[in-house]
N, C-alpha and C. Protein backbone atom coordinates (compact mmCIF):
# COMPACT_ATOMS: atom_id res chain seq x y z
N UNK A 1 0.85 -1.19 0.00
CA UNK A 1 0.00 0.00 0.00
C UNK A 1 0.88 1.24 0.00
N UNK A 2 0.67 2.24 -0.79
CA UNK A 2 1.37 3.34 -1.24
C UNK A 2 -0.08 5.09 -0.80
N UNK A 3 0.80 5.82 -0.97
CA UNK A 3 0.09 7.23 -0.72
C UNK A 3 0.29 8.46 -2.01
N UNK A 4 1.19 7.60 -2.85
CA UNK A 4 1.40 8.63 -4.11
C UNK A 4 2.17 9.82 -3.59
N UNK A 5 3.44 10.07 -2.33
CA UNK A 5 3.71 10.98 -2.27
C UNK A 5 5.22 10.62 -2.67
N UNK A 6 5.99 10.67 -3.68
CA UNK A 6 7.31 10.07 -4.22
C UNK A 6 8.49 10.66 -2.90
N UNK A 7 9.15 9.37 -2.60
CA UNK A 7 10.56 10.15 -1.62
C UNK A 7 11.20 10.72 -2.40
N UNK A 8 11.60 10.54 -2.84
CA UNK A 8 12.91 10.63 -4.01
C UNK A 8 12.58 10.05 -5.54
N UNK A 9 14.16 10.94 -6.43
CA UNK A 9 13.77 10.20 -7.37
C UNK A 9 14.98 9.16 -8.12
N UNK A 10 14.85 8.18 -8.60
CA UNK A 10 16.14 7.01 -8.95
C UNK A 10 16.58 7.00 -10.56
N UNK A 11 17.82 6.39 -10.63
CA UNK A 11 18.27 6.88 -12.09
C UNK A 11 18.46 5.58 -12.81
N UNK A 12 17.77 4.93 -13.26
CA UNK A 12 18.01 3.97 -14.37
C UNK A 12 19.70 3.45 -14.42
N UNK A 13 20.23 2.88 -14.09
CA UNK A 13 22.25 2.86 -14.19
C UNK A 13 22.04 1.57 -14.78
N UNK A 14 21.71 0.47 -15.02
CA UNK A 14 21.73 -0.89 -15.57
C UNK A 14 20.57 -1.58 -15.94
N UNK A 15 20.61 -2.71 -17.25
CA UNK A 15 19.34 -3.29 -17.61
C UNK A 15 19.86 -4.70 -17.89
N UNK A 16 19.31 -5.59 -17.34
CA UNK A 16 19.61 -7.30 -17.93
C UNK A 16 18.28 -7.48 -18.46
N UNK A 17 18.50 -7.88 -19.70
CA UNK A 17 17.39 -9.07 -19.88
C UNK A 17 17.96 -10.87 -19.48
N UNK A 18 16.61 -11.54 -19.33
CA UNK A 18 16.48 -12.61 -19.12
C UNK A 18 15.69 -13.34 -18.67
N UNK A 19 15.39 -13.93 -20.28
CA UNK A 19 14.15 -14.33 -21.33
C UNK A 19 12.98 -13.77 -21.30
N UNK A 20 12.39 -13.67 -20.94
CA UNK A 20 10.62 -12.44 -21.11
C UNK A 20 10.87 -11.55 -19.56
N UNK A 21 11.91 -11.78 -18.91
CA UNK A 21 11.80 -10.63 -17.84
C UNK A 21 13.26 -9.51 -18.05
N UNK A 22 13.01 -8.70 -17.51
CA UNK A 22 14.46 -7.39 -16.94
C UNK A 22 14.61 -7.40 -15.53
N UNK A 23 15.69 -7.23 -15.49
CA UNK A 23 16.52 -6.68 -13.95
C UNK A 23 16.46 -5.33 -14.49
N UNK A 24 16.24 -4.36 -13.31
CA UNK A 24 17.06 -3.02 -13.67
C UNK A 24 17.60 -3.02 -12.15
N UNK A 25 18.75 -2.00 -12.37
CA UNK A 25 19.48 -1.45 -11.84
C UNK A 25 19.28 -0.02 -11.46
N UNK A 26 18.75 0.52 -10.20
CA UNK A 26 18.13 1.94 -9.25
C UNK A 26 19.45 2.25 -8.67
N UNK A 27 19.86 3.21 -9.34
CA UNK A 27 20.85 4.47 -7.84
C UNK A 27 20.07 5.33 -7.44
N UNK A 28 19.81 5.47 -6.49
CA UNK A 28 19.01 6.60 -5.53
C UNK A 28 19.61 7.02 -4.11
N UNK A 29 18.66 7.77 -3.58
CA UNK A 29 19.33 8.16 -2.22
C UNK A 29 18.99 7.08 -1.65
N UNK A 30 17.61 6.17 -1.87
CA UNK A 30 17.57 5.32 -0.89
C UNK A 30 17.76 4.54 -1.16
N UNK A 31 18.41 3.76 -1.82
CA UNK A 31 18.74 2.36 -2.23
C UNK A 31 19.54 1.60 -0.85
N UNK A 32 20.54 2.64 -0.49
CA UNK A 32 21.28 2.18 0.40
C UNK A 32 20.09 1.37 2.08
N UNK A 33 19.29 2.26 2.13
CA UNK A 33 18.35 1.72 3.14
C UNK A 33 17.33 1.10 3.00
N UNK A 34 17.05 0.33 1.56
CA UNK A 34 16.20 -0.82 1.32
C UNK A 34 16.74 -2.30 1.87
N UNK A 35 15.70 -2.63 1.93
CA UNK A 35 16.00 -4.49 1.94
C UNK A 35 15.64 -5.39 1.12
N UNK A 36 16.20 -6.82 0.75
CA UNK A 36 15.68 -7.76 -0.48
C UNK A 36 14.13 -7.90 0.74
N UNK A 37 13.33 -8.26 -0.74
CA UNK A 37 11.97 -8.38 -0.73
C UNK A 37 11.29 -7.42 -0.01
N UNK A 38 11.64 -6.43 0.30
CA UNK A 38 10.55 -4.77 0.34
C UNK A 38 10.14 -4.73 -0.86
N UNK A 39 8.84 -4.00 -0.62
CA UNK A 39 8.00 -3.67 -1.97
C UNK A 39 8.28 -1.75 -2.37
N UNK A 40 8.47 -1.73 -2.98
CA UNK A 40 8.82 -0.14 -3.63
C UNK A 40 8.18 0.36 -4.85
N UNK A 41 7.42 1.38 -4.89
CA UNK A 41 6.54 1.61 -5.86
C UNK A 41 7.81 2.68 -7.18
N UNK A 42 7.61 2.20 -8.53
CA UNK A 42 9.01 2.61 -9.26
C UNK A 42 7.82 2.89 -10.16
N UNK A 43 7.71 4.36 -9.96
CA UNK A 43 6.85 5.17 -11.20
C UNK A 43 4.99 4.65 -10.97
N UNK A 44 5.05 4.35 -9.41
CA UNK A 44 3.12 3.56 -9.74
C UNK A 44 3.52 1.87 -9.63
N UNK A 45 4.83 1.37 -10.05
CA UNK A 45 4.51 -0.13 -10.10
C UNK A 45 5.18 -0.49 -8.70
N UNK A 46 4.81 -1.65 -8.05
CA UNK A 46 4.89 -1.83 -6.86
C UNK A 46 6.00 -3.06 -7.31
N UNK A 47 6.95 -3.14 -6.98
CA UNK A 47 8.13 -4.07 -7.58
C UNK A 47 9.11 -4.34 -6.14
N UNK A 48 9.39 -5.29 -6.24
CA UNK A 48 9.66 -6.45 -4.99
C UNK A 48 11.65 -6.40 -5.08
N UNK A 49 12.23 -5.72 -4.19
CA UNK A 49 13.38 -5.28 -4.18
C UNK A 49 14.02 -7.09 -4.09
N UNK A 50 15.07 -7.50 -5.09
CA UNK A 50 15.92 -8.17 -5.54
C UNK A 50 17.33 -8.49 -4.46
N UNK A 51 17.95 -7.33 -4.71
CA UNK A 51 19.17 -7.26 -3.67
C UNK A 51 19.83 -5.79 -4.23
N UNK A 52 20.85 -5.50 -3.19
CA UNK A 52 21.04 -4.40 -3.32
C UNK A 52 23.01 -4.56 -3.16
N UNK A 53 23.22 -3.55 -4.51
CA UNK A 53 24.68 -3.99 -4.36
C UNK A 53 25.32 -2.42 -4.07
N UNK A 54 26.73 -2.56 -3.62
CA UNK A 54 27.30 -1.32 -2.75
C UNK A 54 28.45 -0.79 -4.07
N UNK A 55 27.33 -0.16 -5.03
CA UNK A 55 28.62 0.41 -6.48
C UNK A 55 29.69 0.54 -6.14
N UNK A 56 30.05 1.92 -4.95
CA UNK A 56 31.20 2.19 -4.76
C UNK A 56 31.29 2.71 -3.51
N UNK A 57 32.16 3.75 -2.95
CA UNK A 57 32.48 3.98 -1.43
C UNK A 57 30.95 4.38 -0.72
N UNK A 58 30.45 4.85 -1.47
CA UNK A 58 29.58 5.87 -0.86
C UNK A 58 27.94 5.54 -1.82
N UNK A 59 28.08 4.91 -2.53
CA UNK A 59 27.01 4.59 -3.93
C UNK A 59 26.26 3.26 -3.48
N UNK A 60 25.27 3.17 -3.60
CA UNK A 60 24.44 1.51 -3.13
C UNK A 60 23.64 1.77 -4.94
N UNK A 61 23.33 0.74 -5.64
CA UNK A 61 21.86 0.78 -6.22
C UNK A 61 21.11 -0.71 -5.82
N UNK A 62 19.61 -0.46 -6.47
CA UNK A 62 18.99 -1.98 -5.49
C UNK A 62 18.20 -2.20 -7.37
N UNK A 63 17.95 -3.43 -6.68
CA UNK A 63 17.68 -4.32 -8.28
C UNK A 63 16.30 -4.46 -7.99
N UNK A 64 15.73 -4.75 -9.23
CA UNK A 64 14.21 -4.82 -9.56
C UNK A 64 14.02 -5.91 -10.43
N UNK A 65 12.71 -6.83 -10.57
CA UNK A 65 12.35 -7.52 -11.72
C UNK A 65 10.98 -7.17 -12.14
N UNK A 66 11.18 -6.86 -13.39
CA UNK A 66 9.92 -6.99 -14.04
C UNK A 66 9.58 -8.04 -14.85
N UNK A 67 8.24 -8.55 -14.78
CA UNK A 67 8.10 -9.84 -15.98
C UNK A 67 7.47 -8.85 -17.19
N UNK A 68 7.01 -10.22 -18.35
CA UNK A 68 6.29 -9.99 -19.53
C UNK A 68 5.02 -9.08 -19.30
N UNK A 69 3.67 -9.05 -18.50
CA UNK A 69 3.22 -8.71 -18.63
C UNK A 69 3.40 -7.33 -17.76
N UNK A 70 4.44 -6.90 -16.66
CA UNK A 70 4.54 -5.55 -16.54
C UNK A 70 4.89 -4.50 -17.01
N UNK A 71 5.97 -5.16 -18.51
CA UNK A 71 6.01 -4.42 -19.49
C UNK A 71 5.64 -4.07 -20.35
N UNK A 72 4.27 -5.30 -20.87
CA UNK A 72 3.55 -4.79 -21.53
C UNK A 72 2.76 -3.60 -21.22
N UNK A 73 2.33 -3.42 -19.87
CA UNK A 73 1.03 -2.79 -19.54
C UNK A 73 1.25 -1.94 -18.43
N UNK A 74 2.44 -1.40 -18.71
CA UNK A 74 3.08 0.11 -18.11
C UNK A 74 4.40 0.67 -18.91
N UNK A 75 5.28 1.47 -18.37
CA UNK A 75 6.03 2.53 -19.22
C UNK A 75 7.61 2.01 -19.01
N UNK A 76 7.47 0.94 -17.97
CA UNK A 76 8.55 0.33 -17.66
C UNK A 76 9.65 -0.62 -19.17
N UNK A 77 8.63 -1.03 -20.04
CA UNK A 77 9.65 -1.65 -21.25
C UNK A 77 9.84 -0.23 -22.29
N UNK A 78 10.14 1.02 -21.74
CA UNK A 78 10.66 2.01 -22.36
C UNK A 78 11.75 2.69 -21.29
N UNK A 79 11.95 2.28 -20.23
CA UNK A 79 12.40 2.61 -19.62
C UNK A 79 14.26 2.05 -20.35
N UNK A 80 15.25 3.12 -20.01
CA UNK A 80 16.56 3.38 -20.46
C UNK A 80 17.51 3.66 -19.47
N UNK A 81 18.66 3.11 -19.64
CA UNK A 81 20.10 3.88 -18.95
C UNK A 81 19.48 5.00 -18.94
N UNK A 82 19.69 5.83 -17.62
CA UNK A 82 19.31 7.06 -17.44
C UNK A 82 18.55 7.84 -17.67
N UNK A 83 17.02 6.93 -17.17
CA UNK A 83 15.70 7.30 -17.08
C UNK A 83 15.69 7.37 -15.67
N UNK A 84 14.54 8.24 -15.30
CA UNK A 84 14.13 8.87 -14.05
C UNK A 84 13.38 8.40 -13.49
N UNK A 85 13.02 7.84 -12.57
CA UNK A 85 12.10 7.12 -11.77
C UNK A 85 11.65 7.31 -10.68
N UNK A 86 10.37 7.73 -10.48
CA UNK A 86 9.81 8.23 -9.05
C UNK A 86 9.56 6.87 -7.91
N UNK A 87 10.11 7.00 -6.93
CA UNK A 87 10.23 6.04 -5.75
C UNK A 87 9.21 6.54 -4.74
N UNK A 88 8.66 5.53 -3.81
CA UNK A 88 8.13 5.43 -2.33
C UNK A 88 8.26 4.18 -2.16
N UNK A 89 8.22 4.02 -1.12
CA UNK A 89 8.57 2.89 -0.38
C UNK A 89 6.77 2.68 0.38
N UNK A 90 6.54 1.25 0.65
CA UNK A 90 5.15 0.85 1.25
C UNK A 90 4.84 1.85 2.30
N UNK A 91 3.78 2.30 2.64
CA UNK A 91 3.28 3.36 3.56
C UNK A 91 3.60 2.08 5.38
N UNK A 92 3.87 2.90 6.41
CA UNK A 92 3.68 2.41 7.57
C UNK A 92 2.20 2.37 8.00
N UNK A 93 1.50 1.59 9.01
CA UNK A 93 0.80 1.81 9.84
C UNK A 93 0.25 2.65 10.48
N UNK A 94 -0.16 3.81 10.98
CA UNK A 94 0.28 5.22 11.43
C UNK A 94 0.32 6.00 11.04
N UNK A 95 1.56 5.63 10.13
CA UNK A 95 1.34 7.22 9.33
C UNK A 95 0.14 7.69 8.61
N UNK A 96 0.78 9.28 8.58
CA UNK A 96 0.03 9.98 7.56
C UNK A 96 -0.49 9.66 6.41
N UNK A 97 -1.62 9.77 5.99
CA UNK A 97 -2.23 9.37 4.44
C UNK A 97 -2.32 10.81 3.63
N UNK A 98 -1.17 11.21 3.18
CA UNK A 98 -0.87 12.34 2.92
C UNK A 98 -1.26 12.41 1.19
N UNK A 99 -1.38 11.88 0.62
CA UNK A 99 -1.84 11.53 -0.74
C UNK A 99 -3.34 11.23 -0.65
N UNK A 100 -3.36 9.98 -1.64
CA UNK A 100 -4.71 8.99 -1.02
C UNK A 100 -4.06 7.86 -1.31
N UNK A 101 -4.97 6.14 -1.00
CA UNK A 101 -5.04 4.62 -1.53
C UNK A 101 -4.50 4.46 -2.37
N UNK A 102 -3.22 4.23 -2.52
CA UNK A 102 -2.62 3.95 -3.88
C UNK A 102 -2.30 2.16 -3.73
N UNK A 103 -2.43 1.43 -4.95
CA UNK A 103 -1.91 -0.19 -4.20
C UNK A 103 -0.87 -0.61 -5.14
N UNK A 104 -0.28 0.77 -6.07
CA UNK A 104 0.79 -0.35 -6.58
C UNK A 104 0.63 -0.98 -8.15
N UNK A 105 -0.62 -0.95 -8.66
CA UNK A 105 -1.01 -1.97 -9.94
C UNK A 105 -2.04 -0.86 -10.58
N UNK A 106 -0.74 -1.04 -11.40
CA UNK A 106 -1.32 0.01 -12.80
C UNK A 106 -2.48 -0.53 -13.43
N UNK A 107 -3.50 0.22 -13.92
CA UNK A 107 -4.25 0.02 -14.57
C UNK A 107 -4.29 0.17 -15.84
N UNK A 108 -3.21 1.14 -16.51
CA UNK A 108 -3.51 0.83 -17.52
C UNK A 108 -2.16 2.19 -17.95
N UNK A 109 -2.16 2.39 -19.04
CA UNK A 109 -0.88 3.66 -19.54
C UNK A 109 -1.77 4.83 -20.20
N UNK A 110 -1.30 5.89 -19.84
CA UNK A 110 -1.84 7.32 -20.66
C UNK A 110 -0.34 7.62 -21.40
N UNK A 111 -1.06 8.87 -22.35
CA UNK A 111 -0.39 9.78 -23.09
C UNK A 111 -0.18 10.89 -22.89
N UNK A 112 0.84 11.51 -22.83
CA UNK A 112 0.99 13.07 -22.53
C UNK A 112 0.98 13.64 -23.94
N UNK A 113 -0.04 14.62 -23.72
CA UNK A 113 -0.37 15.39 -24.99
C UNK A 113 -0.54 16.81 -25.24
N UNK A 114 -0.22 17.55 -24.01
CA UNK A 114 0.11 18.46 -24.04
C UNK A 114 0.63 19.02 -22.40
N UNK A 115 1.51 19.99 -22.56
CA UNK A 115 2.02 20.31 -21.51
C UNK A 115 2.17 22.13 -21.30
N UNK A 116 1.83 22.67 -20.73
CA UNK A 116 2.26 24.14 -20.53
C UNK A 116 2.55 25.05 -18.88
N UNK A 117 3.40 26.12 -18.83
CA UNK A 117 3.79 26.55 -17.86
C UNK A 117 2.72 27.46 -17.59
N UNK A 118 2.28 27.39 -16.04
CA UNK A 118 0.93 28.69 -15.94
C UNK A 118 1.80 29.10 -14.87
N UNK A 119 2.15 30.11 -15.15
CA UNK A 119 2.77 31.24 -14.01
C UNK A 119 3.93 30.52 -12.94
N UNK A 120 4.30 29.52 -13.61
CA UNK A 120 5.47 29.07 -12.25
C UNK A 120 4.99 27.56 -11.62
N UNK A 121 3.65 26.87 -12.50
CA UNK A 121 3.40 25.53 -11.98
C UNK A 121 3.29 24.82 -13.39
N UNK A 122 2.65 24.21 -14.05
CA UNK A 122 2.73 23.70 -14.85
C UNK A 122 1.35 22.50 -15.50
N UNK A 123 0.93 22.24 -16.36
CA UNK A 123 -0.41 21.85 -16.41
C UNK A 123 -0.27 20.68 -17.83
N UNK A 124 -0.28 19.26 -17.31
CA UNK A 124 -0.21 18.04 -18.17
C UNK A 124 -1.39 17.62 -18.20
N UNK A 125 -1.73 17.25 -19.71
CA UNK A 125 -3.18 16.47 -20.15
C UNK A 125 -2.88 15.32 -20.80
N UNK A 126 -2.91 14.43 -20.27
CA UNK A 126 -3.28 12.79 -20.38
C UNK A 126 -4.08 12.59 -21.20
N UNK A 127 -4.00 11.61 -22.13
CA UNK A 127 -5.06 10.85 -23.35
C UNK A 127 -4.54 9.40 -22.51
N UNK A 128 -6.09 8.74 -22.66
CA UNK A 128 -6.04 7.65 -22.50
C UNK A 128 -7.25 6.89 -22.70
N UNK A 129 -7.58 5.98 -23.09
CA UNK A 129 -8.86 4.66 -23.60
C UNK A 129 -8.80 3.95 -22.51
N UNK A 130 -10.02 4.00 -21.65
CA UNK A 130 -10.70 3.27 -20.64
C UNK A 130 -10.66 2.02 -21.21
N UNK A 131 -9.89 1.06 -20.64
CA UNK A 131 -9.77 -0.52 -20.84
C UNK A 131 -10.87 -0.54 -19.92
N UNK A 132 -11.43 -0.11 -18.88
CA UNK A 132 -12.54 -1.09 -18.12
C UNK A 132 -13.68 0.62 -18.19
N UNK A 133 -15.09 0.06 -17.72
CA UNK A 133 -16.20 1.30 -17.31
C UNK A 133 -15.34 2.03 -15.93
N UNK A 134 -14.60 1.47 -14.93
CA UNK A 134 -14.56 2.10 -14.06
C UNK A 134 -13.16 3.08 -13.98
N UNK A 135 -12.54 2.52 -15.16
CA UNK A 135 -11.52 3.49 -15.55
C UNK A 135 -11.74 4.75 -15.59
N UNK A 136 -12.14 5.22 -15.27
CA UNK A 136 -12.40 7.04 -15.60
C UNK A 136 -11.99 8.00 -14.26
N UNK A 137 -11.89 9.28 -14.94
CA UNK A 137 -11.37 10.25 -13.68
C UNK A 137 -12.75 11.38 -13.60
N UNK A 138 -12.29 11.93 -12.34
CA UNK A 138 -13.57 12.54 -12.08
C UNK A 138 -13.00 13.88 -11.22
N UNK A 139 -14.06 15.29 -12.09
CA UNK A 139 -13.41 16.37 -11.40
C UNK A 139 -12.85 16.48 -9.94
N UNK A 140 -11.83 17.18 -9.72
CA UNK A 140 -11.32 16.95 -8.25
C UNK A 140 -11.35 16.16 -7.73
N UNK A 141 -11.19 14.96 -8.42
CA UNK A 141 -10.76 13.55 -7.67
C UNK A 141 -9.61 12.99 -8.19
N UNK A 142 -9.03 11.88 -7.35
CA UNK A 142 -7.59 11.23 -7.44
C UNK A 142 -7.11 10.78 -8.33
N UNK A 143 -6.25 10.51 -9.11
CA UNK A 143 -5.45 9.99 -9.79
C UNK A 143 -3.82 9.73 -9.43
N UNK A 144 -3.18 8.78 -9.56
CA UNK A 144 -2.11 8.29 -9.40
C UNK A 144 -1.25 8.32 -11.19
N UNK A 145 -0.50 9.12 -11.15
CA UNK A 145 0.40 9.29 -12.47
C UNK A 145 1.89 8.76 -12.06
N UNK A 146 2.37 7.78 -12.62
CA UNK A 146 3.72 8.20 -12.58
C UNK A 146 3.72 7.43 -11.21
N UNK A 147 2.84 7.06 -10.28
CA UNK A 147 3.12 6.84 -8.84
C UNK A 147 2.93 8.15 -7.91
N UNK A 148 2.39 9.41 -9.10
CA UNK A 148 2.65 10.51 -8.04
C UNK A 148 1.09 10.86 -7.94
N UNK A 149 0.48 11.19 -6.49
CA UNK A 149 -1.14 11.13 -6.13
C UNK A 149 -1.32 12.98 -6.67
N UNK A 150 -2.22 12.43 -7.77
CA UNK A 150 -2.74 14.12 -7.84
C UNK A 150 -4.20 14.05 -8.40
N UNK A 151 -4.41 15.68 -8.45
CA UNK A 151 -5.79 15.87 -8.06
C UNK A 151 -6.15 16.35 -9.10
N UNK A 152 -7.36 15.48 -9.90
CA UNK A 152 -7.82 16.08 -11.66
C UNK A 152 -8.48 16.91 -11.94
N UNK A 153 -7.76 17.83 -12.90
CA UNK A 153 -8.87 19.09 -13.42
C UNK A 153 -8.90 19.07 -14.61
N UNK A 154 -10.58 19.78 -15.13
CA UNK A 154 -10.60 19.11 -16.28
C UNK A 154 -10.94 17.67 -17.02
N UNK A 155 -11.93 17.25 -16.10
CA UNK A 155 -11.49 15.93 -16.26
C UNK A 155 -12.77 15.49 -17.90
N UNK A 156 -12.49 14.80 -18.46
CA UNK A 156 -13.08 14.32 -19.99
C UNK A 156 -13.09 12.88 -19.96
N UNK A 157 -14.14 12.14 -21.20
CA UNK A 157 -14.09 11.16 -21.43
C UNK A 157 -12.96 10.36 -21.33
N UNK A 158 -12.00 10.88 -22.59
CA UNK A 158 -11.14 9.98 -22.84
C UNK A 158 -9.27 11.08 -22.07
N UNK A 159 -9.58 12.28 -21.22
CA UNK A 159 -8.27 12.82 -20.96
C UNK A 159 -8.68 13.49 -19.78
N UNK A 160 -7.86 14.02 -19.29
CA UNK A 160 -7.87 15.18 -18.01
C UNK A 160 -6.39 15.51 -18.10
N UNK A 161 -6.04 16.23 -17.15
CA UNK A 161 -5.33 17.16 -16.70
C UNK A 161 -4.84 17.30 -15.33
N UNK A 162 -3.75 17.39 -15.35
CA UNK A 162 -3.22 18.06 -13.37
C UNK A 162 -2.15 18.76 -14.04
N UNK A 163 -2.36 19.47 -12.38
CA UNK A 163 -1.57 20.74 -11.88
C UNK A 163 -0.33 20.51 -11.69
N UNK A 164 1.35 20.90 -11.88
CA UNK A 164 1.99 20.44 -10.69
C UNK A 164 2.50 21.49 -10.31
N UNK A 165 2.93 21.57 -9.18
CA UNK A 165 3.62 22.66 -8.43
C UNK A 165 5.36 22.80 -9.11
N UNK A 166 5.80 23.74 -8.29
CA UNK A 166 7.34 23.74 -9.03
C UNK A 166 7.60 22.33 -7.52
N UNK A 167 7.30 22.28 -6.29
CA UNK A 167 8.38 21.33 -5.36
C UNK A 167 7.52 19.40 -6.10
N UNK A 168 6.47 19.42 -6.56
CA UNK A 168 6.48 18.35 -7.37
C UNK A 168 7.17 18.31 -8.66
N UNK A 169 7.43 19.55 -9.41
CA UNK A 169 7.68 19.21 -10.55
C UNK A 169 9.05 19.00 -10.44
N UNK A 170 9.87 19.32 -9.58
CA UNK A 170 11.32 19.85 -9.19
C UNK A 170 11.83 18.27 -8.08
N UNK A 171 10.86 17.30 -7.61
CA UNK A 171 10.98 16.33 -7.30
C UNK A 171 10.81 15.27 -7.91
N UNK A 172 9.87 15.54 -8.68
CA UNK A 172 9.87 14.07 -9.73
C UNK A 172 10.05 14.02 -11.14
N UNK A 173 9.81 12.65 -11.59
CA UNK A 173 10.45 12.97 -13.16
C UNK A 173 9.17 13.05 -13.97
N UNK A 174 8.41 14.63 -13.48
CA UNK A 174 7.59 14.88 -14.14
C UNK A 174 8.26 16.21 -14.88
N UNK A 175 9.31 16.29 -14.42
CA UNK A 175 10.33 17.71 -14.95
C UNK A 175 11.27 17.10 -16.23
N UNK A 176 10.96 16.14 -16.45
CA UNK A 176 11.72 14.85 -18.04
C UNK A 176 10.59 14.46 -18.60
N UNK A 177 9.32 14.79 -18.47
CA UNK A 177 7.84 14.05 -19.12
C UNK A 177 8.14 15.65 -20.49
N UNK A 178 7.71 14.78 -21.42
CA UNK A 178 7.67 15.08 -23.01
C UNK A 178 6.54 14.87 -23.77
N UNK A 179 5.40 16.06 -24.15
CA UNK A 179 4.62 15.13 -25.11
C UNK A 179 4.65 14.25 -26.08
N UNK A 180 3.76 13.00 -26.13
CA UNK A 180 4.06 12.31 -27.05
C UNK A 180 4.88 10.77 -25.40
N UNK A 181 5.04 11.12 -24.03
CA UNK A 181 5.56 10.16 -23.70
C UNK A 181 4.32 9.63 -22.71
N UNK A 182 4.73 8.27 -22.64
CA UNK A 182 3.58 7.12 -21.71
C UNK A 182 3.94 7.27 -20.70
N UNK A 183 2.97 7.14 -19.56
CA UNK A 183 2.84 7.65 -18.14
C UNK A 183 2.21 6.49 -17.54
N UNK A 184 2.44 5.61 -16.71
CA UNK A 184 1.58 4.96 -15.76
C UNK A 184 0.15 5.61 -15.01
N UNK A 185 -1.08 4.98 -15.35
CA UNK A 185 -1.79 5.48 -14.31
C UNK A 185 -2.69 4.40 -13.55
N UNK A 186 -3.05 4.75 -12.29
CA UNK A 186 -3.82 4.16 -11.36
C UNK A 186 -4.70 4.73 -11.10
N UNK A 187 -6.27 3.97 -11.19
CA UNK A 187 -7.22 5.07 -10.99
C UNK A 187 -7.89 4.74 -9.40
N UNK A 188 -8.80 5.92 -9.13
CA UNK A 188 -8.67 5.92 -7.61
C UNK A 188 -9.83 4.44 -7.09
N UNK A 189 -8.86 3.95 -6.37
CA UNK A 189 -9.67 2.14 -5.74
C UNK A 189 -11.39 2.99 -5.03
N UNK A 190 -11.55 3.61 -4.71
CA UNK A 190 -13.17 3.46 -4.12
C UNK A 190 -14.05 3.72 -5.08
N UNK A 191 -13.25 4.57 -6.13
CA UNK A 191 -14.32 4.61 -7.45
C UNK A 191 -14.34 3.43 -7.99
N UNK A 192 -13.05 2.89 -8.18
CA UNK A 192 -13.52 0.78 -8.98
C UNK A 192 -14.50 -0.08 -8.28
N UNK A 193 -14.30 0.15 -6.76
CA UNK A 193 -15.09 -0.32 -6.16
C UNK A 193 -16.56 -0.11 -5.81
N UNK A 194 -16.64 1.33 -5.85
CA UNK A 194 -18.17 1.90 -6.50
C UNK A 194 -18.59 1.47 -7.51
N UNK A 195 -18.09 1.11 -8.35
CA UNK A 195 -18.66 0.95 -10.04
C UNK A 195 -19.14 -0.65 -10.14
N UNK A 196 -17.77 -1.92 -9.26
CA UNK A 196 -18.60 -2.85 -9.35
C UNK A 196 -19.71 -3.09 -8.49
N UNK A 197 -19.94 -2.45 -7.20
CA UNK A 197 -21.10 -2.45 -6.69
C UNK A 197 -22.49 -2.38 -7.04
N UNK A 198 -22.03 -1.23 -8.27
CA UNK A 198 -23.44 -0.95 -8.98
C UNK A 198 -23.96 -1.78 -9.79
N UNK A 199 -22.78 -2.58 -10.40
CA UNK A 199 -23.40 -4.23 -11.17
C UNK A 199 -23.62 -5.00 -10.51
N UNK A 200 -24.35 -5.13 -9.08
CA UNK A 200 -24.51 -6.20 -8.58
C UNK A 200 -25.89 -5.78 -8.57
């Protein structure tokens, strides 16, 4: 379970294939204080930490696997040497729910299709085709991009829109998003769960 609020962000440094899956390779600040089998959300996908090796004096990165179908059906089999990757680590007990319900499992990939600066924040519109009815976003309600929890304006059939601030845009690698590039999204769990209710 995740809150969509990214710690940090990690840099793509290595890729294995082997046979329908990838290893990648994360340098970050926190790599050094992960453990094998923690769950860590890498851009929205909730991916099960591998092991973690000590580059150099001061350098840790921690390993990831993705299979066949997580690459099909997120942004991760475009992912490159020195791509940007927004991190959180599983939410505690206790804490703050400073975001909202995030769980980790993409639903599906958007398009960035346009992007512009409004006075010092910045304003991205998503295209994307509802694979399910409950796929959809809804004014001033949640969305998970990227792994990062934000709040939709604008919201349309098939696109919407968020805001970001300069300390989000300046924290995550929504400051490297390009129109024309695929974005992970998660749509908010009480609306999926509203929607199959209503088919019963």
């Amino acid at each position: 379970m995740f809150t969509g609020i990214i710690e940090t962000l990690g840099e793509v440094v290595e890729i294995k294939n082997e046979q329908n899956n990838v290893h990648f390779g994360i340098r970050s600040l926190l790599s050094h204080e992960l453990k094998t089998d923690q769950s860590v959300a890498h851009n929205g996908v909730c991916l099960t930490v591998t092991h973690t090796v000590l580059q150099n004096a001061d350098t840790h990165i921690h390993w990831v696997t993705a299979i066949h179908e997580t690459l099909q059906k997120t942004n991760l089999g475009v992912w490159k040497v020195g791509s940007l990757v927004n991190l959180e680590r599983c939410m505690k007990l206790g804490d703050r729910l400073d975001g909202h319900i995030v769980q980790g499992h993409v639903d599906q990939t958007g398009t960035c299709i346009e992007l512009s600066e409004q006075g010092g924040s910045w304003l991205f519109t998503i295209a994307y085709t509802p694979l399910q009815k409950g796929y959809i976003t809804v004014e001033k309600g949640s969305i998970c991009v990227n792994g990062t929890s934000l709040t939709v304006v604008n919201a349309q059939k098939k696109q919407f829109s968020v805001a970001i601030i300069p300390y989000t845009y300046e924290h995550t690698n929504f400051q490297t998003l390009q129109v024309g590039d695929t974005v992970n999204l998660e749509f908010d769990i009480i609306g999926k769960y509203i929607e199959q209710l209503i088919k019963l």
